[in-house]
C-alpha atoms as a PDB file:
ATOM      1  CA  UNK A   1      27.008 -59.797  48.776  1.00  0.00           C
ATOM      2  CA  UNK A   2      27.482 -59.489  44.745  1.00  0.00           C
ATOM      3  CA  UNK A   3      28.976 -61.998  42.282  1.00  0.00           C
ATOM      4  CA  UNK A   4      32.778 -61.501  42.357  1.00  0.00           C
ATOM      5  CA  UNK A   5      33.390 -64.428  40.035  1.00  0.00           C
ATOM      6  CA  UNK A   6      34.663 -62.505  37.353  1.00  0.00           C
ATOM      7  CA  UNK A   7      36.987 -59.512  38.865  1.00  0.00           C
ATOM      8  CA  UNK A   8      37.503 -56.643  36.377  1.00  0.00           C
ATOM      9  CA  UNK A   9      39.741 -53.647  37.296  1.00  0.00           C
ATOM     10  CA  UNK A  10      36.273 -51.683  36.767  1.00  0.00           C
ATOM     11  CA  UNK A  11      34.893 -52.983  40.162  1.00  0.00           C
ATOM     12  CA  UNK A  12      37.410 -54.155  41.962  1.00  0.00           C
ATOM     13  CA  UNK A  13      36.721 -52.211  45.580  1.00  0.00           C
ATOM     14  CA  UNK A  14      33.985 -52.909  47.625  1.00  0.00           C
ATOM     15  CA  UNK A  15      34.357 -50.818  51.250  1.00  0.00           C
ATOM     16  CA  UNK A  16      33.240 -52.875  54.062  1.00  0.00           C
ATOM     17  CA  UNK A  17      33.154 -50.741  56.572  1.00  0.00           C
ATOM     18  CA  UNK A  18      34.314 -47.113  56.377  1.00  0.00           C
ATOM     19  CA  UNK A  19      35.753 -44.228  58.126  1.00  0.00           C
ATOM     20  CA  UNK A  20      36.184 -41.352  55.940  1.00  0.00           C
ATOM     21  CA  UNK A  21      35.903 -40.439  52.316  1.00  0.00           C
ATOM     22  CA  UNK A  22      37.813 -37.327  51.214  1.00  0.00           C
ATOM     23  CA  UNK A  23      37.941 -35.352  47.949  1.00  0.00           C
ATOM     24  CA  UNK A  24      40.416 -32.849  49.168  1.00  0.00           C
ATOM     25  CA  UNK A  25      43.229 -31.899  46.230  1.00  0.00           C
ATOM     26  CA  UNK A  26      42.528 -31.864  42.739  1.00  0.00           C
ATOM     27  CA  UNK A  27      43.522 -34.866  40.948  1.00  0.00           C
ATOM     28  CA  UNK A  28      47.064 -34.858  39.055  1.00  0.00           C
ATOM     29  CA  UNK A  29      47.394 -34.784  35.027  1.00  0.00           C
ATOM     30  CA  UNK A  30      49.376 -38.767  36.128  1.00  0.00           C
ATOM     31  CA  UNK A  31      46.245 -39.265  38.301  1.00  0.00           C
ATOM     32  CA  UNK A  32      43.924 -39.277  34.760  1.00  0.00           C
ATOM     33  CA  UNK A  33      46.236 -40.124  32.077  1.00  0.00           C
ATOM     34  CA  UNK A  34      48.818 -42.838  33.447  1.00  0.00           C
ATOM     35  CA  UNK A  35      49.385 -46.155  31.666  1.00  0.00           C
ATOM     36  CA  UNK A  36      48.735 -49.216  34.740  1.00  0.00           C
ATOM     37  CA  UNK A  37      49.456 -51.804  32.122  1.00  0.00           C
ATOM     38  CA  UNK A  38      53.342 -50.551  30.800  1.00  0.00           C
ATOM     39  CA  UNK A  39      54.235 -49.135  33.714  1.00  0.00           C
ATOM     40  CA  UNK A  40      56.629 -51.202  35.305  1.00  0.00           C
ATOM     41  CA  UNK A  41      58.207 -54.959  34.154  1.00  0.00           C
ATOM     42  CA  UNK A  42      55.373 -56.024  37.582  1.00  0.00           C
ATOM     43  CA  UNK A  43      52.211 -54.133  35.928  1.00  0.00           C
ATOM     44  CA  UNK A  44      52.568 -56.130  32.803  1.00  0.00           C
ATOM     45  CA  UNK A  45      53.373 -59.604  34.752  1.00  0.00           C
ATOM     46  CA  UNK A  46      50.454 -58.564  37.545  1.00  0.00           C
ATOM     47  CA  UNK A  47      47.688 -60.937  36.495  1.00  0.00           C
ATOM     48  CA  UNK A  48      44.839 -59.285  38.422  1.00  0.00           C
ATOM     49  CA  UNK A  49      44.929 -56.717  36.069  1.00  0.00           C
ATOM     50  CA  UNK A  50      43.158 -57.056  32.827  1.00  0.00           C
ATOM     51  CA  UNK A  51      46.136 -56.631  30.424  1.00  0.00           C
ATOM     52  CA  UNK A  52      43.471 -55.686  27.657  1.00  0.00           C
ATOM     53  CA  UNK A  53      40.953 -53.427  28.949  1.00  0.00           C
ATOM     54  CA  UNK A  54      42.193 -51.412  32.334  1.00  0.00           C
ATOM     55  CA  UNK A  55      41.476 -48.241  31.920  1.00  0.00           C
ATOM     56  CA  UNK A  56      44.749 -45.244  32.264  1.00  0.00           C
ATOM     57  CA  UNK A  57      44.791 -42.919  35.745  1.00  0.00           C
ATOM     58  CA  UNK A  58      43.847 -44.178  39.180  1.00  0.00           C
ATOM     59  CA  UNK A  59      42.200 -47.629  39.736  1.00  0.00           C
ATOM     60  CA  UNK A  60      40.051 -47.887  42.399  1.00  0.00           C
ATOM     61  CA  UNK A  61      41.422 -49.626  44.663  1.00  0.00           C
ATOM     62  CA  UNK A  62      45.048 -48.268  44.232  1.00  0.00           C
ATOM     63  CA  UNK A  63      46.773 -46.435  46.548  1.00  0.00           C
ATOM     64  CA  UNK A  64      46.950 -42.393  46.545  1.00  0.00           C
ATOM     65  CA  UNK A  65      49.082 -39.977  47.984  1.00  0.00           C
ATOM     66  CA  UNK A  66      50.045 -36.570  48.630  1.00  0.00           C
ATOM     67  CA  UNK A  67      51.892 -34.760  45.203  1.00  0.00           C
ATOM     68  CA  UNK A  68      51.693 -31.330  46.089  1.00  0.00           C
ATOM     69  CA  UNK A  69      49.499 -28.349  47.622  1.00  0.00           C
ATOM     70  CA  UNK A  70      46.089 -29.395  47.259  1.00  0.00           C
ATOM     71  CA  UNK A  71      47.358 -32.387  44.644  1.00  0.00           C
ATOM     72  CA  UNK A  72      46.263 -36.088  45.110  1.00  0.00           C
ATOM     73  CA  UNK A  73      48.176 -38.425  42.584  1.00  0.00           C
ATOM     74  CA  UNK A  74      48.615 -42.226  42.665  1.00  0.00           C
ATOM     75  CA  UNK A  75      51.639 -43.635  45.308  1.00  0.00           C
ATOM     76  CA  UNK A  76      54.255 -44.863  43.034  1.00  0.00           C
ATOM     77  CA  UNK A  77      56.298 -46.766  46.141  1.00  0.00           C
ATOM     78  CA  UNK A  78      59.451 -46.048  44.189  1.00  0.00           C
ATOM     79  CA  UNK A  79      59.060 -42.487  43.997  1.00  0.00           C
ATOM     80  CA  UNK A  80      61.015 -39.714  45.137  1.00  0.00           C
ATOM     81  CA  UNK A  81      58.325 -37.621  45.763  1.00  0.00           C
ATOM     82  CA  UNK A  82      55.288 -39.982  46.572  1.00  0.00           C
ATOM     83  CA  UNK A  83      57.055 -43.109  48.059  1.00  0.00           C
ATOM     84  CA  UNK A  84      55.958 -41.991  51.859  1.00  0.00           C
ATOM     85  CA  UNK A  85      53.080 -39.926  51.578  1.00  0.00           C
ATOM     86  CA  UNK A  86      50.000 -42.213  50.701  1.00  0.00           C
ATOM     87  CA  UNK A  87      46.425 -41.082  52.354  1.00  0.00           C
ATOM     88  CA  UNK A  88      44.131 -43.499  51.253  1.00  0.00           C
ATOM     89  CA  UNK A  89      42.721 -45.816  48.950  1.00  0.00           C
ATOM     90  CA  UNK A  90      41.110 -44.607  45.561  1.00  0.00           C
ATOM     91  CA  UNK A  91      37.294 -45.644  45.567  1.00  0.00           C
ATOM     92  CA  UNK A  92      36.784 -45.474  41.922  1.00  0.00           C
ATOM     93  CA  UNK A  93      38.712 -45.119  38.626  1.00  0.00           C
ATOM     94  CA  UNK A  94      39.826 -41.812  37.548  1.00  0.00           C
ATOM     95  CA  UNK A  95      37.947 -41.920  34.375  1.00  0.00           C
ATOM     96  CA  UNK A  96      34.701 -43.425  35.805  1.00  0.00           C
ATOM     97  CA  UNK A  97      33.218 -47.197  34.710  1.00  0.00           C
ATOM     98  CA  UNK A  98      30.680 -47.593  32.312  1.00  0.00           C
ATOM     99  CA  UNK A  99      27.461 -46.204  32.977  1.00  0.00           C
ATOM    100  CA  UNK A 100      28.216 -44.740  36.321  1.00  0.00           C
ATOM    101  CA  UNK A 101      29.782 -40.909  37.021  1.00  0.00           C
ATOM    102  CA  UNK A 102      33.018 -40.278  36.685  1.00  0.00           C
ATOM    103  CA  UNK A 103      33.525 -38.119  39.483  1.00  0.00           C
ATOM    104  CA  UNK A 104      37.360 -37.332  38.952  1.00  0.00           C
ATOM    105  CA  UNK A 105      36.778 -35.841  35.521  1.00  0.00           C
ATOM    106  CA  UNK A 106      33.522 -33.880  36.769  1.00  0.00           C
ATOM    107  CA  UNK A 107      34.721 -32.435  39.928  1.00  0.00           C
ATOM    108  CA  UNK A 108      38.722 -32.610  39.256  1.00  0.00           C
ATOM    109  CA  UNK A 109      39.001 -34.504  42.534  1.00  0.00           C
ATOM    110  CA  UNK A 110      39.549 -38.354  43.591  1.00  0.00           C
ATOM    111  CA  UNK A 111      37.600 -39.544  46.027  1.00  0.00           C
ATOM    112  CA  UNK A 112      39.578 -41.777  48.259  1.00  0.00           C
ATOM    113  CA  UNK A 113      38.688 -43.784  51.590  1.00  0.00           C
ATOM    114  CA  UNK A 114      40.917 -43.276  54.603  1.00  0.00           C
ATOM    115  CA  UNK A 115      41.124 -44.015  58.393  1.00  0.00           C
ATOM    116  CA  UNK A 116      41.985 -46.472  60.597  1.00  0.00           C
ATOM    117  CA  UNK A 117      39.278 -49.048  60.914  1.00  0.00           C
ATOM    118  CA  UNK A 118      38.366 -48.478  57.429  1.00  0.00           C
ATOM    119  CA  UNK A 119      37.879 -51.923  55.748  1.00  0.00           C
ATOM    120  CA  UNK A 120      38.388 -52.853  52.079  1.00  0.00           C
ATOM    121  CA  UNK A 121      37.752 -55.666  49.643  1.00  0.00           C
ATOM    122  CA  UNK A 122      40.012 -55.308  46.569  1.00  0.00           C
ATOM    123  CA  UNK A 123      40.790 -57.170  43.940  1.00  0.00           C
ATOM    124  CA  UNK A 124      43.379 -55.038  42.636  1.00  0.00           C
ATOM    125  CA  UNK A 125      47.203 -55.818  44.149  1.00  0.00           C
ATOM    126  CA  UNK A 126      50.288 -56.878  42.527  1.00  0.00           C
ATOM    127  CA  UNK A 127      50.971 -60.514  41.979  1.00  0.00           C
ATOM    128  CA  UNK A 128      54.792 -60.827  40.905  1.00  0.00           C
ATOM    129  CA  UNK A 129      57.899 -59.179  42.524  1.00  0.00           C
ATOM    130  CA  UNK A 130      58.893 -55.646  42.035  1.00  0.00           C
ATOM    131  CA  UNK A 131      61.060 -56.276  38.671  1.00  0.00           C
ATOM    132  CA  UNK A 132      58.003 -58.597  36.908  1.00  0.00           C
ATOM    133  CA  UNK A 133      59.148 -62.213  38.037  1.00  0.00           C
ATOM    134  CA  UNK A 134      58.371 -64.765  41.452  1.00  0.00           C
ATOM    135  CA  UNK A 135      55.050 -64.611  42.895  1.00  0.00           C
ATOM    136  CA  UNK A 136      53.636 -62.829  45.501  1.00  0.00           C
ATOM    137  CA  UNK A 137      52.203 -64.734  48.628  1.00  0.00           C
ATOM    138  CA  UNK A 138      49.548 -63.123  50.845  1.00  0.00           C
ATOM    139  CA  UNK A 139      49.045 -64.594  54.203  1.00  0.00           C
ATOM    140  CA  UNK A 140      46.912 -63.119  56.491  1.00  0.00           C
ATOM    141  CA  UNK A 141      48.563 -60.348  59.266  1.00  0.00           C
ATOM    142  CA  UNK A 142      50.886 -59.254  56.172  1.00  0.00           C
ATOM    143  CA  UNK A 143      51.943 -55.425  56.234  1.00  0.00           C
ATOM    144  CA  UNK A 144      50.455 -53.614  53.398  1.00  0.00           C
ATOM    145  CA  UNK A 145      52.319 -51.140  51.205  1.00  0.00           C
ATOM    146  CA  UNK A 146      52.162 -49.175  47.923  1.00  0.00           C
ATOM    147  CA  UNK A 147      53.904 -50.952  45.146  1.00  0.00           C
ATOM    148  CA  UNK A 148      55.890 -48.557  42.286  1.00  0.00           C
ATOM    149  CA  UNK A 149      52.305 -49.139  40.690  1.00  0.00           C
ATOM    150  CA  UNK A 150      50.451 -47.858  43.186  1.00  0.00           C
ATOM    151  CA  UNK A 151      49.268 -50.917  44.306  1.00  0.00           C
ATOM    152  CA  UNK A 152      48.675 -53.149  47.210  1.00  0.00           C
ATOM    153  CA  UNK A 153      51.566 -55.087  47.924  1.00  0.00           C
ATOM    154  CA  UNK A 154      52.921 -57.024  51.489  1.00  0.00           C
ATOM    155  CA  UNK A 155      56.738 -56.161  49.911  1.00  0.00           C
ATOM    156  CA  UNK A 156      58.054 -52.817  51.270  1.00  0.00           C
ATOM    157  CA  UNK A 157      60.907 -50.607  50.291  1.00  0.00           C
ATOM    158  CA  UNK A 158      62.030 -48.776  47.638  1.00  0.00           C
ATOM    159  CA  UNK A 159      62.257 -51.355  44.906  1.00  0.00           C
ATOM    160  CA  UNK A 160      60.788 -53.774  47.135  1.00  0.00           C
ATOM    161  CA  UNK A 161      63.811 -54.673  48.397  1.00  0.00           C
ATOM    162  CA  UNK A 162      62.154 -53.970  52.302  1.00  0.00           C
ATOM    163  CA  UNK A 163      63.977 -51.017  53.162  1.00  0.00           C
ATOM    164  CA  UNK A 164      61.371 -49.556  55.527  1.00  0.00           C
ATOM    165  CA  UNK A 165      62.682 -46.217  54.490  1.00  0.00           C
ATOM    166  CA  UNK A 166      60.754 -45.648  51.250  1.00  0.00           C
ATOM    167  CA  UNK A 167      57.379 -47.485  52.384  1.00  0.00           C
ATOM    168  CA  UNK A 168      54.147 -46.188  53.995  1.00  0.00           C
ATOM    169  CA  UNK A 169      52.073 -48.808  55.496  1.00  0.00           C
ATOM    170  CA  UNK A 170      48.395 -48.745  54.131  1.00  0.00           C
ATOM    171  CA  UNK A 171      47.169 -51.347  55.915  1.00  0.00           C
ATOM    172  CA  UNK A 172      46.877 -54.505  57.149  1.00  0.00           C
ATOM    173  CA  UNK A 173      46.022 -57.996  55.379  1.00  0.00           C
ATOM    174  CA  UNK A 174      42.700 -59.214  56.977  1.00  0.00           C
ATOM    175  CA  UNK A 175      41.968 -61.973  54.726  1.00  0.00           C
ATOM    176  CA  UNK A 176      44.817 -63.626  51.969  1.00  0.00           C
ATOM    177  CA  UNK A 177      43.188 -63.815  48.041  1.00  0.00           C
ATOM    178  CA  UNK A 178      39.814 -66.064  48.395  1.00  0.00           C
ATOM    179  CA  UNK A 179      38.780 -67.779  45.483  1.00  0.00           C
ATOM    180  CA  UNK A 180      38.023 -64.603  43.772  1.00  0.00           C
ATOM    181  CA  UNK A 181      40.919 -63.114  43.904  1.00  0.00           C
ATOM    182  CA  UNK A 182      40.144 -60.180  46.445  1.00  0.00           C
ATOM    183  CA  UNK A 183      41.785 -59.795  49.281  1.00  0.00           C
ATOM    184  CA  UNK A 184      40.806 -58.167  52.899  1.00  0.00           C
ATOM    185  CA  UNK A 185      42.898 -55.232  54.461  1.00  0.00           C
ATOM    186  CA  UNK A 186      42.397 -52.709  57.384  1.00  0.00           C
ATOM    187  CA  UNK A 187      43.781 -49.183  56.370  1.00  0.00           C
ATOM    188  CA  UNK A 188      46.267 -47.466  58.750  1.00  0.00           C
ATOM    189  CA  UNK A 189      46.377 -44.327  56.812  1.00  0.00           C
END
């Protein structure tokens, strides 16, 4: 297994075991271009991200949904329009890492893993509550949603408030943050 000693947004999904990976839909102009560090009051309090250097657009590791015909965007769990149609998780950044292809700006697409039984290793979820303070406990068995970031999160609902209505679960916690900082889930999408 690598060294995850240091996580950086830039490899923060390793897929452990995998059902599908799907590049259908062309990737969203918000998909590309989106600010993940002044998002939200939680993006800039979330200290798995690196408030510095993560890159704009999909992280891999964030959640994607549906956005349209034949549109793939990230899950914003407070959205009217994304909040309950997530498909997967994103396996790399929109805009590539260094010295590797960046296959969203090539091919227009995302490529994003999906499936039950799929299994991921992430470092990327949130870490404070939906408006920026508390923190967030994982414990393993924990429901898995998207966050208004697009993120991994075990709070559900609109503002994360747990109204079921506004959340799709992703997955399911395998394994709470190890010493790392990555977490284990099993997708249900």
């Amino acid at each position: 297994m690598a060294n995850y000693s240091n996580p950086t947004p830039d490899k923060a999904l390793e897929v452990l075991y995998r059902q599908t990976f799907n590049t259908i839909g062309q990737i969203t102009a918000a998909g590309l271009t989106r600010d993940n560090i002044n998002f939200s009051a939680q993006s800039k309090a979330n200290t798995q991200l690196d408030q510095t250097n993560t890159p704009k657009g999909i992280l891999g590791g964030s959640v994607v949904a549906v956005a349209g015909d034949t549109l793939i965007g990230p899950c914003l769990g407070d959205s009217s329009t994304t909040f309950d149609m997530a498909v997967g998780i994103a396996v790399n950044n929109a805009l590539g890492n260094p010295y590797e292809s960046s296959s969203a700006l090539a091919s227009n697409c995302v490529v994003y893993a999906h499936g039950t039984g799929t299994v991921i290793r992430t470092s990327l979820y949130e870490t404070a509550g939906s408006n920026g303070s508390g923190t967030i406990t994982y414990t393993a068995g924990d429901r898995m949603y998207a966050s208004k970031n697009g993120l991994l999160t075990n709070v559900s609902g609109l503002d994360g408030t747990n109204v079921l209505t506004y959340s799709t679960l992703v997955g399911i916690l395998l394994c709470s943050p190890d010493s790392a900082g990555y977490i284990t889930v099993q997708l249900r999408v």
